[in-house]
Each structure stands twice: as structure tokens, then as C-alpha cells.
PDB file of N, CA and C in Angstrom:
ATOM      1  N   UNK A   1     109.924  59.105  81.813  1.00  0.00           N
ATOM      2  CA  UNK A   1     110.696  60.299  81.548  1.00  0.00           C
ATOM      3  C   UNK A   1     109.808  61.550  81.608  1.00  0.00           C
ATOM      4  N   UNK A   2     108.876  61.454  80.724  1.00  0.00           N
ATOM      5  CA  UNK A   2     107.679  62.695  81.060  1.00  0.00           C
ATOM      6  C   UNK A   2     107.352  63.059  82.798  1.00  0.00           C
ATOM      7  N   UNK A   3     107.153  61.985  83.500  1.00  0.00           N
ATOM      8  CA  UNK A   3     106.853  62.350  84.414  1.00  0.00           C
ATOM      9  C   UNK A   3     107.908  63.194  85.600  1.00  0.00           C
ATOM     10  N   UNK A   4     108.824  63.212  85.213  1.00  0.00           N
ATOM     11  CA  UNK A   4     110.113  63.621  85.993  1.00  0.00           C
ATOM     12  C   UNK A   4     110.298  64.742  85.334  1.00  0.00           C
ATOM     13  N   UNK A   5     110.524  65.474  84.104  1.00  0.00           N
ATOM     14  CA  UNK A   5     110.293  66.380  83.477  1.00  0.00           C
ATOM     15  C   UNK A   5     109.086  67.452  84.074  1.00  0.00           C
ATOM     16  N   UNK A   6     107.900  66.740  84.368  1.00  0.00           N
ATOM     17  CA  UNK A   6     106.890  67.688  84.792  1.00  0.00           C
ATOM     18  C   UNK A   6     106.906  67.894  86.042  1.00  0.00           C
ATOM     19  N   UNK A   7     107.468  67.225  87.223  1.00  0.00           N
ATOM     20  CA  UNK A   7     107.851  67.544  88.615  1.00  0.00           C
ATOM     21  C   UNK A   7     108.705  68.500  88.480  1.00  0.00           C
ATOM     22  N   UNK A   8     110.099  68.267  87.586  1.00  0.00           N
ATOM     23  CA  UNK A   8     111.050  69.290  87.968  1.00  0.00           C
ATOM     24  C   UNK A   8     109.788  70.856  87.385  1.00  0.00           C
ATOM     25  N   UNK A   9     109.352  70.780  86.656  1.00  0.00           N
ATOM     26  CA  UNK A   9     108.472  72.242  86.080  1.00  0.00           C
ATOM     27  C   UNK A   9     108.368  73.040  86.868  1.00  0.00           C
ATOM     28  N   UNK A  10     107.227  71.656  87.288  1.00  0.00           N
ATOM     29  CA  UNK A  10     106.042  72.103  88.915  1.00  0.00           C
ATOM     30  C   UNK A  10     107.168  72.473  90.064  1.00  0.00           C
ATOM     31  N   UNK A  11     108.424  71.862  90.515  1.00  0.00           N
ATOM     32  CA  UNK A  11     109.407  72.356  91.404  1.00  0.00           C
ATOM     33  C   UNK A  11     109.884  73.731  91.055  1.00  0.00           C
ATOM     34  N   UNK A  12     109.872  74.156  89.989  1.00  0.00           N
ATOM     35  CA  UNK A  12     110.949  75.118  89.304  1.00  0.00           C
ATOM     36  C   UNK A  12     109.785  75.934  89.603  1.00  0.00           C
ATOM     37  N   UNK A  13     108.473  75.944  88.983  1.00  0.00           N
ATOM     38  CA  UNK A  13     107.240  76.965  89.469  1.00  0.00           C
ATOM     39  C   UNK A  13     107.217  76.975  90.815  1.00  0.00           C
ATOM     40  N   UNK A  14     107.035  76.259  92.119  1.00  0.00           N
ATOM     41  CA  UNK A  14     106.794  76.151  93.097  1.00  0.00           C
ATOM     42  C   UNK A  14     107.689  77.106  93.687  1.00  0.00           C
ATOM     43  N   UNK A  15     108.982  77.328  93.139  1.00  0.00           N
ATOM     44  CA  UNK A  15     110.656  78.020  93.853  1.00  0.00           C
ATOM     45  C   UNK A  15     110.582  79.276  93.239  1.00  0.00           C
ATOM     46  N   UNK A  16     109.753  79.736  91.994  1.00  0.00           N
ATOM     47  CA  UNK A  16     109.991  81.088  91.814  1.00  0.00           C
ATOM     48  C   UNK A  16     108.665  81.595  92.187  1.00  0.00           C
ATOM     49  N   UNK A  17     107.775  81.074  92.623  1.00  0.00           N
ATOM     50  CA  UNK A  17     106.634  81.658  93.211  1.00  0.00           C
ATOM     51  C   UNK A  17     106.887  81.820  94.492  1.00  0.00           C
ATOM     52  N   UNK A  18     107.318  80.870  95.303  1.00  0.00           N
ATOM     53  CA  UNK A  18     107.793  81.225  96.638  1.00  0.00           C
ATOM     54  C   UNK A  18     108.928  82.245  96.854  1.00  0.00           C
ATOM     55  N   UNK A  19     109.934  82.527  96.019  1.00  0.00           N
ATOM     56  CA  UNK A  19     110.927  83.182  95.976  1.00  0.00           C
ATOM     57  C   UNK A  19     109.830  84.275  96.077  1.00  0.00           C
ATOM     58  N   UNK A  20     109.146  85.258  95.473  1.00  0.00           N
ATOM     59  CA  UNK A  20     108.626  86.383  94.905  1.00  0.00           C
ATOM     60  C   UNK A  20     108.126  86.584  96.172  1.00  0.00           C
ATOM     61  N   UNK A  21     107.198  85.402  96.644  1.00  0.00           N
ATOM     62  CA  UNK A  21     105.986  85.787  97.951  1.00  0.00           C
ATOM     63  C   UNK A  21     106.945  86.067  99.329  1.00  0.00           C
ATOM     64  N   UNK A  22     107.868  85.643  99.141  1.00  0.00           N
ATOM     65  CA  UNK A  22     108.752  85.916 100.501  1.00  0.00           C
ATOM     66  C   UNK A  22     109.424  87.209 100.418  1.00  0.00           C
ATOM     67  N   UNK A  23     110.080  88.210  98.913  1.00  0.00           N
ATOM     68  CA  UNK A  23     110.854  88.378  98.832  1.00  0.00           C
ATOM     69  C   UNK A  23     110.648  89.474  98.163  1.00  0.00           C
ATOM     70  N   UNK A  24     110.118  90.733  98.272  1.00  0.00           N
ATOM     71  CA  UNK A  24     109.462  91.866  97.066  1.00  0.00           C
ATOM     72  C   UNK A  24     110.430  92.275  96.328  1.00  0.00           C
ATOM     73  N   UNK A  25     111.679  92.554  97.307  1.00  0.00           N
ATOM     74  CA  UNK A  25     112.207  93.804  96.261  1.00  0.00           C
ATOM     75  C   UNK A  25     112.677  92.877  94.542  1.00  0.00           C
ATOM     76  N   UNK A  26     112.861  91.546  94.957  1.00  0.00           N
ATOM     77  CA  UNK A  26     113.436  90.388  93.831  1.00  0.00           C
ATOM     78  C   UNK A  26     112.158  90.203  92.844  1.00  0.00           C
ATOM     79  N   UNK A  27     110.627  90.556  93.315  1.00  0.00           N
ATOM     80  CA  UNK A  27     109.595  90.571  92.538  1.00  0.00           C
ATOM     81  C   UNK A  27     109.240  91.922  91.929  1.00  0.00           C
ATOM     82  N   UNK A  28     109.873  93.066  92.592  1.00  0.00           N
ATOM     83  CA  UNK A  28     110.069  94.348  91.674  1.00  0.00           C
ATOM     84  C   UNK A  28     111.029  94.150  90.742  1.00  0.00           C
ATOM     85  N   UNK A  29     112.421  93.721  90.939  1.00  0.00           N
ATOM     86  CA  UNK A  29     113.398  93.496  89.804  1.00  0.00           C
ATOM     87  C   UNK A  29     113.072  92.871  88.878  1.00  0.00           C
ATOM     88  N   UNK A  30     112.009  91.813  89.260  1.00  0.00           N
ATOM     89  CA  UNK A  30     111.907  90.842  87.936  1.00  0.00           C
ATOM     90  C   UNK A  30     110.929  91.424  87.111  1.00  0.00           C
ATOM     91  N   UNK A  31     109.617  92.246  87.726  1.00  0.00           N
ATOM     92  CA  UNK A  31     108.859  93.019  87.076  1.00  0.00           C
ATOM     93  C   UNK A  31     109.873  94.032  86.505  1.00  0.00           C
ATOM     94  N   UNK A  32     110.604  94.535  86.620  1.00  0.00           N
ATOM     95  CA  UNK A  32     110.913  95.622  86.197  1.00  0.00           C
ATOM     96  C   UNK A  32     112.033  95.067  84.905  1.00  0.00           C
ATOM     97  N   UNK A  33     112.467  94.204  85.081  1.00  0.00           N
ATOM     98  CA  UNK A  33     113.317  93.714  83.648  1.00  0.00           C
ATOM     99  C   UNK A  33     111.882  93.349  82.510  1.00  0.00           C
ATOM    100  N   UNK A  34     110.810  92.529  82.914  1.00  0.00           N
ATOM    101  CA  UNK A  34     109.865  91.883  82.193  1.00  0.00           C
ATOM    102  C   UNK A  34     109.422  93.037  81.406  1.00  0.00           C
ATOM    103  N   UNK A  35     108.888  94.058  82.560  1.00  0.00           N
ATOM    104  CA  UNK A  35     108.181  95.077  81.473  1.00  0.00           C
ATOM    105  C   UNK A  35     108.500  96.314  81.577  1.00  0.00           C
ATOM    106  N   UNK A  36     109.762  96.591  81.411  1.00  0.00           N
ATOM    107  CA  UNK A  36     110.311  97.970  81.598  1.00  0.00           C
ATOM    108  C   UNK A  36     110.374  98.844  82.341  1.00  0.00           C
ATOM    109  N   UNK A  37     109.823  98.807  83.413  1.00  0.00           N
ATOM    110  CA  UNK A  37     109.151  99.518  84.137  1.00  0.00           C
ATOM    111  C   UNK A  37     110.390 100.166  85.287  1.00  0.00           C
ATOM    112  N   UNK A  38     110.763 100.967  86.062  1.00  0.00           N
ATOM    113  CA  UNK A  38     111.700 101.508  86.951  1.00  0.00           C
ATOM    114  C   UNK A  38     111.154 101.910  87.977  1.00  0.00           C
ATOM    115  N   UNK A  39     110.228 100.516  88.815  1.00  0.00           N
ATOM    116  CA  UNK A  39     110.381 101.180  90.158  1.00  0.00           C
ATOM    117  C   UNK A  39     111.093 100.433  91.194  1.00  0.00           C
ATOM    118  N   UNK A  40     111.395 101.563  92.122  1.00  0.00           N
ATOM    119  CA  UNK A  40     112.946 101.438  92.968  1.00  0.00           C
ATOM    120  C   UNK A  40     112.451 100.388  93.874  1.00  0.00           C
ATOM    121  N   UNK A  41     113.192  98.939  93.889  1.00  0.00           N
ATOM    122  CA  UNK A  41     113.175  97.904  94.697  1.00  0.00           C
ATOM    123  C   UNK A  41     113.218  98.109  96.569  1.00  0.00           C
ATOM    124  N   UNK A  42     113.724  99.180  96.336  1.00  0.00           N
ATOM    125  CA  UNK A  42     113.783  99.556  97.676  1.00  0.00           C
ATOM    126  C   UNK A  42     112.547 100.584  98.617  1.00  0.00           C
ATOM    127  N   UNK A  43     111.607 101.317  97.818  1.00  0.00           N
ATOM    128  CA  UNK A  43     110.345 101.628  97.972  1.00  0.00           C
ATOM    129  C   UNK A  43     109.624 101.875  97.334  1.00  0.00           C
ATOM    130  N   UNK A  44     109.228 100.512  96.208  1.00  0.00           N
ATOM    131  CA  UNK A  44     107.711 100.531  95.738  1.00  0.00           C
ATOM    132  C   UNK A  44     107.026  99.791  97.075  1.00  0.00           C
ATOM    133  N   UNK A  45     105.629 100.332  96.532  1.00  0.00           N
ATOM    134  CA  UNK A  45     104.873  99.577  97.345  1.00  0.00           C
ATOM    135  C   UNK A  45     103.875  98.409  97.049  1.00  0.00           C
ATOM    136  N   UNK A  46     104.192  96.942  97.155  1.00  0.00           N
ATOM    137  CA  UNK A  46     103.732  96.203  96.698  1.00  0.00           C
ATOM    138  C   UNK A  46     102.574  95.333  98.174  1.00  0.00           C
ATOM    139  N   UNK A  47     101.019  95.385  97.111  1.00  0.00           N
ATOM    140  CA  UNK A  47     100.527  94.540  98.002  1.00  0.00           C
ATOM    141  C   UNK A  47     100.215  92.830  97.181  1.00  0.00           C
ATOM    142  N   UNK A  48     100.624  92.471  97.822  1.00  0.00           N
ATOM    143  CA  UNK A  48      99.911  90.812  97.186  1.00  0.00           C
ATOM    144  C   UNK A  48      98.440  90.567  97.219  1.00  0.00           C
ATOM    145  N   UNK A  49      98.025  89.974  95.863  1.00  0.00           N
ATOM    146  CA  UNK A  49      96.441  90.184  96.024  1.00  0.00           C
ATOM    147  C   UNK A  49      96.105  88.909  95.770  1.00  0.00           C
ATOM    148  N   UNK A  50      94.516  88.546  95.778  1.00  0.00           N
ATOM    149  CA  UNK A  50      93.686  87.007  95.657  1.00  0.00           C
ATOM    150  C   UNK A  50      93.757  87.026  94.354  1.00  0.00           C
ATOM    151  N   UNK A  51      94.485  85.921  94.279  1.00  0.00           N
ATOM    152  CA  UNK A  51      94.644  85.354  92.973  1.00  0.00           C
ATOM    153  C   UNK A  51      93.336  84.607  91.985  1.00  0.00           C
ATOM    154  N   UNK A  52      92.316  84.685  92.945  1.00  0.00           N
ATOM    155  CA  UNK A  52      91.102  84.035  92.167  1.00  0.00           C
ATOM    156  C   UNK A  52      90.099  85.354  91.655  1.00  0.00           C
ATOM    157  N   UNK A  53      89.582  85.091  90.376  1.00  0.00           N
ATOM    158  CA  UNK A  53      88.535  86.242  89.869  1.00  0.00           C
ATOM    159  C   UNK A  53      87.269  85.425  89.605  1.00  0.00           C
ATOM    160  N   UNK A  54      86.543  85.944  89.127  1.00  0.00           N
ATOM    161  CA  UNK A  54      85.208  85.324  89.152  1.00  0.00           C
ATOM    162  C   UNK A  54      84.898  86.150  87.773  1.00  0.00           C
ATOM    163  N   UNK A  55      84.252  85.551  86.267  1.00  0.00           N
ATOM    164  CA  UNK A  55      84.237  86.076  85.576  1.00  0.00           C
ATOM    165  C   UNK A  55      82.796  85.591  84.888  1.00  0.00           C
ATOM    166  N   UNK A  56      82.083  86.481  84.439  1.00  0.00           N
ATOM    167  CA  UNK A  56      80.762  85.765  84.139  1.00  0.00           C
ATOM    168  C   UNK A  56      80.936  85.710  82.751  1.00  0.00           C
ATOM    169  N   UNK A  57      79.571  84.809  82.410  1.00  0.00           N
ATOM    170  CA  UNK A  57      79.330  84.475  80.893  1.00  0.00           C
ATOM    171  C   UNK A  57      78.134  85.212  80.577  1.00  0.00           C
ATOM    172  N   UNK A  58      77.442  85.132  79.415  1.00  0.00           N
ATOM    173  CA  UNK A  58      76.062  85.162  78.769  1.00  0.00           C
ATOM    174  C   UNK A  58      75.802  84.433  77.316  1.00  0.00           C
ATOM    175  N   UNK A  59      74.964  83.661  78.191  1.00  0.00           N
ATOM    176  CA  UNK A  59      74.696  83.220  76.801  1.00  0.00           C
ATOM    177  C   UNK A  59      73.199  83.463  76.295  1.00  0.00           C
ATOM    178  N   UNK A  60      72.861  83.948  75.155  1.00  0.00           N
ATOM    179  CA  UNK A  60      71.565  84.380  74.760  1.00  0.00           C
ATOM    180  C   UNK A  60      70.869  83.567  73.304  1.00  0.00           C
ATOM    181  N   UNK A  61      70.234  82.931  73.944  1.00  0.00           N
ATOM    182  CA  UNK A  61      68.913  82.208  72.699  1.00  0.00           C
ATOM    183  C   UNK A  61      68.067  83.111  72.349  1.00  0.00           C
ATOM    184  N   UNK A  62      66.938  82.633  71.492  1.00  0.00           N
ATOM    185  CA  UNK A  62      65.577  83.627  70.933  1.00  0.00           C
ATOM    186  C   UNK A  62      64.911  83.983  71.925  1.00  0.00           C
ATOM    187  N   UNK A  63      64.880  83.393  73.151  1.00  0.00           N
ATOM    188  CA  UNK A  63      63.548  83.541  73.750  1.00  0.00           C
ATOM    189  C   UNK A  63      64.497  84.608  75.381  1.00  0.00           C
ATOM    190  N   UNK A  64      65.409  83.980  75.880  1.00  0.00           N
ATOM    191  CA  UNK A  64      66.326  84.130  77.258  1.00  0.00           C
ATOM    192  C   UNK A  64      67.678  84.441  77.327  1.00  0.00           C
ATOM    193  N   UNK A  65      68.103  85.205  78.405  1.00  0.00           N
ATOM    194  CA  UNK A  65      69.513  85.432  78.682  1.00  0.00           C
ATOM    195  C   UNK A  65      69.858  83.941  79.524  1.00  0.00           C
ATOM    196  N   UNK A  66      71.211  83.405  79.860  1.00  0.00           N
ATOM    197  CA  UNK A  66      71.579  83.131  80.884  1.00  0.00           C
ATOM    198  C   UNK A  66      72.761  83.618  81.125  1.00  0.00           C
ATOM    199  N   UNK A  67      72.981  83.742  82.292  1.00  0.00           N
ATOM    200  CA  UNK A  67      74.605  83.745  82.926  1.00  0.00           C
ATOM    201  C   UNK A  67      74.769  83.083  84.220  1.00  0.00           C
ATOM    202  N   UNK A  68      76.041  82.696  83.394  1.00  0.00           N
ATOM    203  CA  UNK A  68      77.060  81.774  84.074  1.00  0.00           C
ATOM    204  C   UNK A  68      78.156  82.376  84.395  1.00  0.00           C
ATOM    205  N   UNK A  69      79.370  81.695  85.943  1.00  0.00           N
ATOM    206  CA  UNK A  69      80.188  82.358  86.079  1.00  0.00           C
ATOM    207  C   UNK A  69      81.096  81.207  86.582  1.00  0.00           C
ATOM    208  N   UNK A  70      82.613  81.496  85.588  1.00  0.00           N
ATOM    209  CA  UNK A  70      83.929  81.133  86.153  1.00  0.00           C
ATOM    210  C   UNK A  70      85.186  81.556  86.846  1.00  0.00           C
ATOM    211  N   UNK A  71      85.389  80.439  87.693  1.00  0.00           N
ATOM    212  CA  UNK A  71      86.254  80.858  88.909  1.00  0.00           C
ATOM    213  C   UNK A  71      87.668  80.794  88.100  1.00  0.00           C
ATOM    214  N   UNK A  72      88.365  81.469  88.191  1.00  0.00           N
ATOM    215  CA  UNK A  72      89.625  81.698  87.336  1.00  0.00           C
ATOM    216  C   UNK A  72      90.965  82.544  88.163  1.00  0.00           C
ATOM    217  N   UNK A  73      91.533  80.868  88.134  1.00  0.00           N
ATOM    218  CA  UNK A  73      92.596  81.481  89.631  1.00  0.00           C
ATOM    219  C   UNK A  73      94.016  81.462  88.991  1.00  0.00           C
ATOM    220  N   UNK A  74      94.594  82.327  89.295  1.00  0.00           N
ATOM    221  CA  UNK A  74      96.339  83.126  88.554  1.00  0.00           C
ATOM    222  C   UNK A  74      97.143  82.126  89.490  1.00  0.00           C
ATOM    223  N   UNK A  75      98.613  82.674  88.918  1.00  0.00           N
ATOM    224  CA  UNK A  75      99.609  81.754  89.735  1.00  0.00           C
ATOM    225  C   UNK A  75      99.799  83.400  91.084  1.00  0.00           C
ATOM    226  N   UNK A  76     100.067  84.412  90.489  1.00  0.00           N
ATOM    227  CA  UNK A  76     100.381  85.309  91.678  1.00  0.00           C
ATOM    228  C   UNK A  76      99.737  86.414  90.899  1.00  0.00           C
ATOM    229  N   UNK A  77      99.125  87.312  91.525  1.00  0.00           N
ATOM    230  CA  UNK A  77      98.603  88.716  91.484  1.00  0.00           C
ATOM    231  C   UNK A  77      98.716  89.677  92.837  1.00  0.00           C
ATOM    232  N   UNK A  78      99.050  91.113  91.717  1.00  0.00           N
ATOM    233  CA  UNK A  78     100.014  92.133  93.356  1.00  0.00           C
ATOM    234  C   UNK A  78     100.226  93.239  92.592  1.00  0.00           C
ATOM    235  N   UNK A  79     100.082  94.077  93.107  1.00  0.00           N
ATOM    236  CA  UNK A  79     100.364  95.368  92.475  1.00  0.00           C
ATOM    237  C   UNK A  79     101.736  96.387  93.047  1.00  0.00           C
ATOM    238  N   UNK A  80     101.957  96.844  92.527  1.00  0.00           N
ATOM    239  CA  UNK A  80     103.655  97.732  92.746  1.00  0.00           C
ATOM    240  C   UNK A  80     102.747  98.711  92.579  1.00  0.00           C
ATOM    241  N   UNK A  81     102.828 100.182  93.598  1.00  0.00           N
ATOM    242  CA  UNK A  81     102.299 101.246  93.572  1.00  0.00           C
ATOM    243  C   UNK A  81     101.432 101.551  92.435  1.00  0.00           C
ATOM    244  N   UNK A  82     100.360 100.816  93.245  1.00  0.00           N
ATOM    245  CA  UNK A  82      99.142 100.326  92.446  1.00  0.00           C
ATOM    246  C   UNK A  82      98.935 100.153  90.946  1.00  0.00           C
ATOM    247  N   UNK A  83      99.638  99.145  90.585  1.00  0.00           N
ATOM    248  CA  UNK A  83      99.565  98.940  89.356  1.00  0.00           C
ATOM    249  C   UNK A  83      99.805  97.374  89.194  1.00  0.00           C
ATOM    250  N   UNK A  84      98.366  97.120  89.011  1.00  0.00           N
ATOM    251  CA  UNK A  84      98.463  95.470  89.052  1.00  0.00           C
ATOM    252  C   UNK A  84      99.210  94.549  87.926  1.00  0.00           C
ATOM    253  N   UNK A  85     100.062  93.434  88.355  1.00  0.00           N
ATOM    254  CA  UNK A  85     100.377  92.782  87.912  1.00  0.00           C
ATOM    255  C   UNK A  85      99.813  91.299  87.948  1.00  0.00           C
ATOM    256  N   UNK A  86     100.206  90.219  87.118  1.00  0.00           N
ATOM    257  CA  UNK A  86      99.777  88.862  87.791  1.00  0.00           C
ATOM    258  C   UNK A  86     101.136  87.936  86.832  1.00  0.00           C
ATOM    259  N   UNK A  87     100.944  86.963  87.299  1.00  0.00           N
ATOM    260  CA  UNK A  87     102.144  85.900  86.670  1.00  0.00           C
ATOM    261  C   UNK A  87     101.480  84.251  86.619  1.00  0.00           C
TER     262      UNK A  87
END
């Protein structure tokens, strides 16, 4: 039962991520109910961006620094007249 539960998820994620990437003005509407926001579906300007960031660490003992860095990848990132979003 779990496992059929977590396909439909992963299906249900798979269909509103593809919906958005095909489909802007439906990814302005949905931004724009989520976070209030009013821009016109019909000319914002949205670019889709790389969903992966790269984020470093530090870690510091008595004697040394080190840093380390993680790859940290979103489901979608894109900005509406330049104002980044991610999901």
C-alpha cells in the first residue's frame, strides 16, 4: 500500500512540474495566488533557471579552517520579472 501511495505523489509531482515548465502564464497564476503577488499572466516575464546551487560549509578547529561544499538541487527555480522564485 505505501508503495502505490508514493508513485501516485511522485506522479502528482511529476504533472505539476511539467504543467508549469510547459505552461507560464498557469505558473504566474499559481505564483500569484501562493504569494500575493499581481503579475499579469499575460506579460510577466518569466525565465526558468538551474535548479542546482552549490552552497559551501566551514568548519573551524583550534588550529584550521576547512570548507566544504553542497550540491543542492530545487524541484523548479524561475523568476517572474526578475524576482526569483523556486518550488
Amino acid at each position: 500500500m505505501d508503495i502505490i501511495k508514493s508513485r501516485k505523489k511522485i506522479t502528482v509531482d511529476e504533472a505539476i512540474k511539467n504543467s508549469f515548465a510547459v505552461d507560464d502564464k498557469e505558473l504566474v497564476k499559481f505564483i500569484n495566488e501562493i504569494f500575493n503577488t499581481k503579475f499579469d499572466p499575460n506579460t510577466a516575464k518569466v525565465v526558468h533557471l538551474s535548479s542546482e546551487f552549490v552552497r559551501h560549509k566551514m568548519k573551524q578547529n583550534e588550529t584550521e579552517e576547512e570548507i566544504s561544499f553542497d550540491k543542492i538541487k530545487a524541484d523548479m527555480v524561475f523568476s517572474i520579472n526578475d524576482k526569483i522564485y523556486g518550488i
